[in-house]
Protein backbone atom coordinates (compact mmCIF):
# COMPACT_ATOMS: atom_id res chain seq x y z
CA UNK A 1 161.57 -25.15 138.70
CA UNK A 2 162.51 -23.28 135.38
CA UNK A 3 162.12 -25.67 132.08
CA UNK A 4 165.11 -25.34 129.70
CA UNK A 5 163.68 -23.12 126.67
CA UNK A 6 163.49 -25.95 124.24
CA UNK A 7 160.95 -27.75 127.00
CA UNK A 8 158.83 -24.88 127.65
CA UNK A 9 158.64 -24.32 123.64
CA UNK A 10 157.45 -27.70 123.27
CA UNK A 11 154.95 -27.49 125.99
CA UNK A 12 153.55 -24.61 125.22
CA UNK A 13 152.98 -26.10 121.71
CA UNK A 14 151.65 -29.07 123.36
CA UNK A 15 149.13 -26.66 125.43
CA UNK A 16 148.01 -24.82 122.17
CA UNK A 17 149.33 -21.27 123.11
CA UNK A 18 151.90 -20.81 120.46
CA UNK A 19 150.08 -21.66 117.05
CA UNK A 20 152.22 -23.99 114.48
CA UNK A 21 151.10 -23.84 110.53
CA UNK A 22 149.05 -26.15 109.42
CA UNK A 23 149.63 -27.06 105.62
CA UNK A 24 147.26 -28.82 103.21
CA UNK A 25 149.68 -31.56 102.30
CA UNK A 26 150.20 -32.77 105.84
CA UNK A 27 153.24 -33.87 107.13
CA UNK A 28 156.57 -33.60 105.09
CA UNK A 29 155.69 -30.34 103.29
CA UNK A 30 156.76 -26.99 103.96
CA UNK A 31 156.05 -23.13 102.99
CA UNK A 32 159.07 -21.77 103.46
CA UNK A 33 160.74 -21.59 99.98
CA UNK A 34 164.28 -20.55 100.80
CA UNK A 35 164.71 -23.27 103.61
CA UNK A 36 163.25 -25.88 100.77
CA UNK A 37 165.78 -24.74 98.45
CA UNK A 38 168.48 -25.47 100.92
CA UNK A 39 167.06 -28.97 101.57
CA UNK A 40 166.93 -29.54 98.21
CA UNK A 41 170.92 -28.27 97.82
CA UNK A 42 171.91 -30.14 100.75
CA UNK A 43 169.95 -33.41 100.02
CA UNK A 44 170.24 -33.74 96.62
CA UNK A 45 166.93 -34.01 96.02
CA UNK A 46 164.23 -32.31 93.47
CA UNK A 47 161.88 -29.85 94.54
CA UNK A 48 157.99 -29.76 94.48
CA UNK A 49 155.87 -26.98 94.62
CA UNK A 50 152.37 -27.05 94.79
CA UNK A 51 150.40 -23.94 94.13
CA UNK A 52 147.12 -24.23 95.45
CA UNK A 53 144.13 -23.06 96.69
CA UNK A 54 143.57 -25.09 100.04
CA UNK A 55 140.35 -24.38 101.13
CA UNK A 56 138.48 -23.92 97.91
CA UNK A 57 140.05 -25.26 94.91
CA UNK A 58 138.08 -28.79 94.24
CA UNK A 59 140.88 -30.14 92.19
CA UNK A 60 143.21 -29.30 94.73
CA UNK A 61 141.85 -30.29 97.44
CA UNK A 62 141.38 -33.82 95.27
CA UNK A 63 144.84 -33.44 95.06
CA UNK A 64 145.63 -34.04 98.77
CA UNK A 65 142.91 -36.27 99.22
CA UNK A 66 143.93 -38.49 96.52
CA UNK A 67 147.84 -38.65 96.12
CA UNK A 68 149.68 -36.14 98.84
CA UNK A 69 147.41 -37.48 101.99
CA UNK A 70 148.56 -41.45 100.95
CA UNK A 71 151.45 -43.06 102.64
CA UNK A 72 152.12 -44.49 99.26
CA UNK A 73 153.09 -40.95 98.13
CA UNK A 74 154.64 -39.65 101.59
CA UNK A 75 157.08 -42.70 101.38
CA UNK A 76 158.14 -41.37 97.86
CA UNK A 77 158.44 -38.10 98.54
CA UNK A 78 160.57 -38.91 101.64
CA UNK A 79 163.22 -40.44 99.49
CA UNK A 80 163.10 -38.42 96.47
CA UNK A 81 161.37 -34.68 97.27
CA UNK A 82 161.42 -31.57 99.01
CA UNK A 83 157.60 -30.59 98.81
CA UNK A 84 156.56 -27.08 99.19
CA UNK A 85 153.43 -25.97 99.85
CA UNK A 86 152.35 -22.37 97.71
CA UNK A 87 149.04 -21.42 99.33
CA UNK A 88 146.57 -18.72 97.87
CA UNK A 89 143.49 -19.65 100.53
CA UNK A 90 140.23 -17.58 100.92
CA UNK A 91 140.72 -17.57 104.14
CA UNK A 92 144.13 -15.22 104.83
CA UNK A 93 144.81 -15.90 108.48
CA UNK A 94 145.84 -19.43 107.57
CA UNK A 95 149.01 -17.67 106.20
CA UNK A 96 151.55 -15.22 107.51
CA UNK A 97 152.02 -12.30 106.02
CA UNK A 98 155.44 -13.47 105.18
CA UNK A 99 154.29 -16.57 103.35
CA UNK A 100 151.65 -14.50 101.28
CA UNK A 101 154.38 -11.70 100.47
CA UNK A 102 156.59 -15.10 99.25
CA UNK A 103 153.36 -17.02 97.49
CA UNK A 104 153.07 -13.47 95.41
CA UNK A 105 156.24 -13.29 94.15
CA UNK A 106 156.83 -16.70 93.46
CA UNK A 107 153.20 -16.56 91.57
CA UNK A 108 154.62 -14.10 89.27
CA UNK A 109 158.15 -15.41 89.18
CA UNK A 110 156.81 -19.42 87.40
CA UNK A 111 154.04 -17.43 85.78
CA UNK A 112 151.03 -19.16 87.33
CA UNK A 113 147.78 -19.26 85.96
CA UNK A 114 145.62 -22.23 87.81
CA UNK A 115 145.30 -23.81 90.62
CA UNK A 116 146.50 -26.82 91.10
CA UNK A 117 149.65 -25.93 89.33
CA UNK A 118 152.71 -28.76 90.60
CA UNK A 119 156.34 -27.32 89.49
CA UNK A 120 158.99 -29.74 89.65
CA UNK A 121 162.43 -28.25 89.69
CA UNK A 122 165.75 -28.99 90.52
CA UNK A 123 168.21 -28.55 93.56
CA UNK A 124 168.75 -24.32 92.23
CA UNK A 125 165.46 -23.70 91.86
CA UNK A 126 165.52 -24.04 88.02
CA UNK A 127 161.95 -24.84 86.94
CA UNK A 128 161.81 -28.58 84.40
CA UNK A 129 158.76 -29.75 83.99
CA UNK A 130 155.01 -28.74 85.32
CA UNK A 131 151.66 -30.80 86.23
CA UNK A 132 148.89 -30.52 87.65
CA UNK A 133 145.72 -33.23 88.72
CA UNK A 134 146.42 -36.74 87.47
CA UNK A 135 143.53 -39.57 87.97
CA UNK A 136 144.85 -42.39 89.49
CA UNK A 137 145.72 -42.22 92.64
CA UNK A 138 149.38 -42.28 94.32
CA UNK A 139 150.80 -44.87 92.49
CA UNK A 140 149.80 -43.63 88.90
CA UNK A 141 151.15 -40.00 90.19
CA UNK A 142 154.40 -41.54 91.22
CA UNK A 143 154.49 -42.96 87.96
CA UNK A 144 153.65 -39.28 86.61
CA UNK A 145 155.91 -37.68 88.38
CA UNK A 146 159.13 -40.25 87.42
CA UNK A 147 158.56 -39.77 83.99
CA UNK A 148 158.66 -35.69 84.38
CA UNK A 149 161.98 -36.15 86.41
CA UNK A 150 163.76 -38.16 83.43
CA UNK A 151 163.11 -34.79 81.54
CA UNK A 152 165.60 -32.99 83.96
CA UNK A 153 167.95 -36.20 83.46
CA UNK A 154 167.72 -35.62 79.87
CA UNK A 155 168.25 -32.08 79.69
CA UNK A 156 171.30 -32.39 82.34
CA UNK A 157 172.76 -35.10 79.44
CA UNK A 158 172.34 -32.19 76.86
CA UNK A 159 173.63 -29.48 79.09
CA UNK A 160 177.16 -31.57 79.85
CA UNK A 161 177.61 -32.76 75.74
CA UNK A 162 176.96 -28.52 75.44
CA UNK A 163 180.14 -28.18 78.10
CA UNK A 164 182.10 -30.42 75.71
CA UNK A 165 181.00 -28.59 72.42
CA UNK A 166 181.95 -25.56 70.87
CA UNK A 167 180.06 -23.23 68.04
CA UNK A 168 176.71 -24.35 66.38
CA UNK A 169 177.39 -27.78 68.02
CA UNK A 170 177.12 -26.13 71.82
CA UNK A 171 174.53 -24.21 70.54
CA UNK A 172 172.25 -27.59 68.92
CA UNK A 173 172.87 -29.15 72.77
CA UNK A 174 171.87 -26.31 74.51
CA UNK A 175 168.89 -25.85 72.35
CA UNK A 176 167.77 -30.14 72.82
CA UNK A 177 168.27 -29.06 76.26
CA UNK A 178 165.23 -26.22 76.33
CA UNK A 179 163.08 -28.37 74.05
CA UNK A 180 163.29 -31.05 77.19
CA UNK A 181 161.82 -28.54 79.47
CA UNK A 182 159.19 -26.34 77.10
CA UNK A 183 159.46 -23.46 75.46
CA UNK A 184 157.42 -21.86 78.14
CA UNK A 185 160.15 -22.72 80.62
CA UNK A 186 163.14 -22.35 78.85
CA UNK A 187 161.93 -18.45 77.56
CA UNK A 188 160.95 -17.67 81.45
CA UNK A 189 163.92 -19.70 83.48
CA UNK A 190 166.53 -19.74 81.07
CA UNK A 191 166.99 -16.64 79.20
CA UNK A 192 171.35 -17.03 79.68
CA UNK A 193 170.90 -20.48 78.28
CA UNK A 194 168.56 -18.87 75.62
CA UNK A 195 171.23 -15.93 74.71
CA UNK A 196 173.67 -18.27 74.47
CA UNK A 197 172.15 -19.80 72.12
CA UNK A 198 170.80 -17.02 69.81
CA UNK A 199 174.75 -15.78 70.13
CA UNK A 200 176.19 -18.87 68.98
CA UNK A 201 173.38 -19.25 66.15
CA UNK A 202 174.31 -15.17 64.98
CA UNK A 203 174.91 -16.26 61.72
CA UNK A 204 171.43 -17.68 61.70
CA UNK A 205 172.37 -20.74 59.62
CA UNK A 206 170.81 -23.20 61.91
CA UNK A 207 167.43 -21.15 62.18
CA UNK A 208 167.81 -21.27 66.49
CA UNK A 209 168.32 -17.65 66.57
CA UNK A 210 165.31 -16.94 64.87
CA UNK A 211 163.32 -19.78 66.76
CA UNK A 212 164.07 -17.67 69.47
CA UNK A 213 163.10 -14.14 68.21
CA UNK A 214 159.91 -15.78 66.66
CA UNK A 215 159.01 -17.28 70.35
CA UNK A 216 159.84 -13.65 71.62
CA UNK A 217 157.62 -11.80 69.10
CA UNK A 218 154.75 -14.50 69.75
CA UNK A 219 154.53 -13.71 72.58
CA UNK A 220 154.12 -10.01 72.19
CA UNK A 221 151.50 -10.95 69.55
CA UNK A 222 149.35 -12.79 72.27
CA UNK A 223 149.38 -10.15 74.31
CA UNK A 224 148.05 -8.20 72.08
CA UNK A 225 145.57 -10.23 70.92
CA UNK A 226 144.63 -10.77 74.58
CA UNK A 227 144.05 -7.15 74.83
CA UNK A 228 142.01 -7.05 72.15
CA UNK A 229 139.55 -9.41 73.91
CA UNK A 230 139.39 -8.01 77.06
CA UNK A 231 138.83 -4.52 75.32
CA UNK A 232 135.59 -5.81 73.39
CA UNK A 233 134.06 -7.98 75.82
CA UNK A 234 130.81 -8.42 75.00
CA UNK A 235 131.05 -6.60 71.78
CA UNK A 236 130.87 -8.88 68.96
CA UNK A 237 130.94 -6.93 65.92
CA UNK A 238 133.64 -4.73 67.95
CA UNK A 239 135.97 -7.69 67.96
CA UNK A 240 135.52 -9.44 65.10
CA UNK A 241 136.79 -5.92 63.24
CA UNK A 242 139.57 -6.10 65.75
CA UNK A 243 140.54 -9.41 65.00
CA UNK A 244 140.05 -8.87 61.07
CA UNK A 245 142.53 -5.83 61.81
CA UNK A 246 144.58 -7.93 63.42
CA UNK A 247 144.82 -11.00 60.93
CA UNK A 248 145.44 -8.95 58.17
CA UNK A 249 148.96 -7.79 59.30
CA UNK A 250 151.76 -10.16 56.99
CA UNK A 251 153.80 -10.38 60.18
CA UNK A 252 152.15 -12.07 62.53
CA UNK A 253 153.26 -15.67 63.98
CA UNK A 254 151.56 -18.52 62.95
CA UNK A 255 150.68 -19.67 66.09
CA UNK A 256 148.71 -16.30 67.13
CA UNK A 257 147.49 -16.18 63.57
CA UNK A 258 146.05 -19.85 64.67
CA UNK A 259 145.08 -18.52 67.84
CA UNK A 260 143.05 -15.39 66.65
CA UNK A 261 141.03 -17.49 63.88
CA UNK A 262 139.99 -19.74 66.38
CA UNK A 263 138.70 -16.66 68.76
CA UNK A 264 137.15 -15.20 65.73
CA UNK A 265 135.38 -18.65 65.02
CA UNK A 266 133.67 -18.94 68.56
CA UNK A 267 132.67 -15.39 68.40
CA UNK A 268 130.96 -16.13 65.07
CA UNK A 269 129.31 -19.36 66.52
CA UNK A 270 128.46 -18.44 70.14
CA UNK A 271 127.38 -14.87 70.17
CA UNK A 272 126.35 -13.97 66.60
CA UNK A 273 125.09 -17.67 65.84
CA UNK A 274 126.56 -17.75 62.29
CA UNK A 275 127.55 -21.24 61.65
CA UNK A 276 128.58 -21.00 58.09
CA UNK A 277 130.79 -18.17 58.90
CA UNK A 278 132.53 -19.57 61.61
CA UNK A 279 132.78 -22.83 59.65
CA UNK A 280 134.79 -20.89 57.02
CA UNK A 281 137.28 -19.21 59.32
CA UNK A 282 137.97 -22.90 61.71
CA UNK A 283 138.59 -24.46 58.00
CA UNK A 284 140.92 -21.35 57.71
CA UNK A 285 142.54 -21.84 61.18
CA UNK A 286 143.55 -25.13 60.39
CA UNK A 287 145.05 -24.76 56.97
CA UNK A 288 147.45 -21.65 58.97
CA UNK A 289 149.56 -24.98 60.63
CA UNK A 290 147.44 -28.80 59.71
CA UNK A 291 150.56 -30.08 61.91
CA UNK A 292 149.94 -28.39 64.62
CA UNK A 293 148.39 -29.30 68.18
CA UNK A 294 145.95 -26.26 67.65
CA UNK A 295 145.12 -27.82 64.59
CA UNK A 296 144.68 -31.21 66.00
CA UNK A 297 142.03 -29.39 68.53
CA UNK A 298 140.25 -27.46 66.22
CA UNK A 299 139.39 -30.75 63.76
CA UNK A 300 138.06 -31.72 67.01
CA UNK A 301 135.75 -28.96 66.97
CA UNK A 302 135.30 -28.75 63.65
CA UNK A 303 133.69 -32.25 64.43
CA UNK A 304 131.60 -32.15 67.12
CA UNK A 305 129.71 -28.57 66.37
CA UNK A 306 129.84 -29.33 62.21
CA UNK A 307 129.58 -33.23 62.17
CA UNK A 308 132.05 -35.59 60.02
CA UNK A 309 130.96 -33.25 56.90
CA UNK A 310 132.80 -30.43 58.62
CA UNK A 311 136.12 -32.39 58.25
């Protein structure tokens, strides 16, 4: 007797002689990006992707244990995702060579740093809003998740009213639109939208353009202040001069300015144990931008390594 090939696949699968993937997440997820973008298109649904580390990230492995493994969550996700599962294991022969060729690229491509890192995104692929591990359990995730999912309503509502709008005024929706989904994001996922908008702003009037171009130069800034770190790791004295070098260029970004101070103060505190120095330059960090969230987290260190006096 001769089974039809669709039988002797089955049984064979049955039998354990042709090996099927086994994902974290469990049922209802896949690694294949391409065929979850299509689901997506064809559904109408939103995408999740879960970059993980299965087999020896703790938080992710909460993760699953917590909110993806419930039936709370799968009966969500039925209805409303496409769930893809991004693995970066220890051990490599629980992924093709395919899927790690894919997980690299698509590493690179949303610029991920972490594990667990959750990217929601819509039916093309375009990147919204990004998560991680919530406390909770499935319910309080749903929750989570529903209020990151307006954000791609809202910037959808800003998109059309830009469709409508000509001039500065398409320029003011388009720009409401990226400050939905992050500067981050919008600099990484949306550079046409971005253009459009420093093009539209050329006169420079409504200060967009040079939003933009500040973002832009930012962000070579950090890089270079990154290098700086690496390069005198270990070497105190080394980097303070560095960073002194550094802060005393007129043109640099607030926001790195910020950023360097507060690398110069933990230098000062945790290798060359100078409190009153690195006292001097938080109290300097925070007067750069008192508005700003950096700000906001160096008062709070300001507070616990100075005490209330240090405020």
């Amino acid at each position: 007797m001769t089974l039809h090939p669709l039988r002797l696949l089955t049984a064979l699968m049955l039998m354990g002689l042709i090996a099927t993937p086994t994902l974290a997440g469990g049922e209802g997820w896949t690694d294949n990006y391409a065929n979850a973008k299509k689901d997506a298109e064809t559904q109408g649904k939103d995408m999740l992707m879960d970059f993980t580390g299965s087999d020896w990230c703790g938080w992710c492995i909460k993760l699953v244990d917590e909110v993806f493994s419930k039936d709370e969550f799968k009966a969500y996700a039925k209805s409303n995702l496409v769930l893809v599962e991004l693995d970066f294991p220890r051990d490599k022969s629980k992924i093709s060579d395919e899927v790690k060729a894919q997980n690299a690229e698509l590493k690179e491509k949303f610029g991920i740093r972490g594990y667990p890192t959750i990217i929601l995104a819509d039916a093309q692929g375009r990147p919204y809003a990004q998560t991680g591990y919530q406390r909770g359990g499935p319910e309080a995730y749903i929750k989570h998740l529903e209020e990151l999912k307006a954000k791609r309503v809202e910037r959808d509502e800003h998109m059309a009213a830009a469709e409508k709008a000509e001039g500065i005024e398409k320029a003011k929706h388009l720009f409401a639109a990226m400050q939905v989904v992050g500067d981050d994001i919008a600099l990484q996922h949306y550079k046409p939208v971005v253009d459009e908008i420093i093009s539209l702003d050329n006169d420079g009037n409504a200060g967009l353009a040079k939003y933009y171009q500040d973002l832009a130069i930012a962000k070579e800034q950090k890089a270079e202040l990154m290098s700086i770190l690496r390069s005198v790791r270990g070497d105190a004295d080394g980097a303070i001069a560095k960073l002194d070098d550094m802060l005393s260029k007129k043109d640099l970004i607030k926001s790195v300015r910020q950023e360097a101070l507060s690398y110069k103060s933990q230098i000062q505190l945790n290798m060359l144990k100078d409190k009153p120095a690195a006292k001097v330059t938080l109290l300097k960090a925070i007067e750069v931008d008192p508005d700003s969230k950096m700000a906001e987290s160096l008062r709070g260190a300001l507070k616990r390594f100075f005490g209330d006096d240090g405020v």
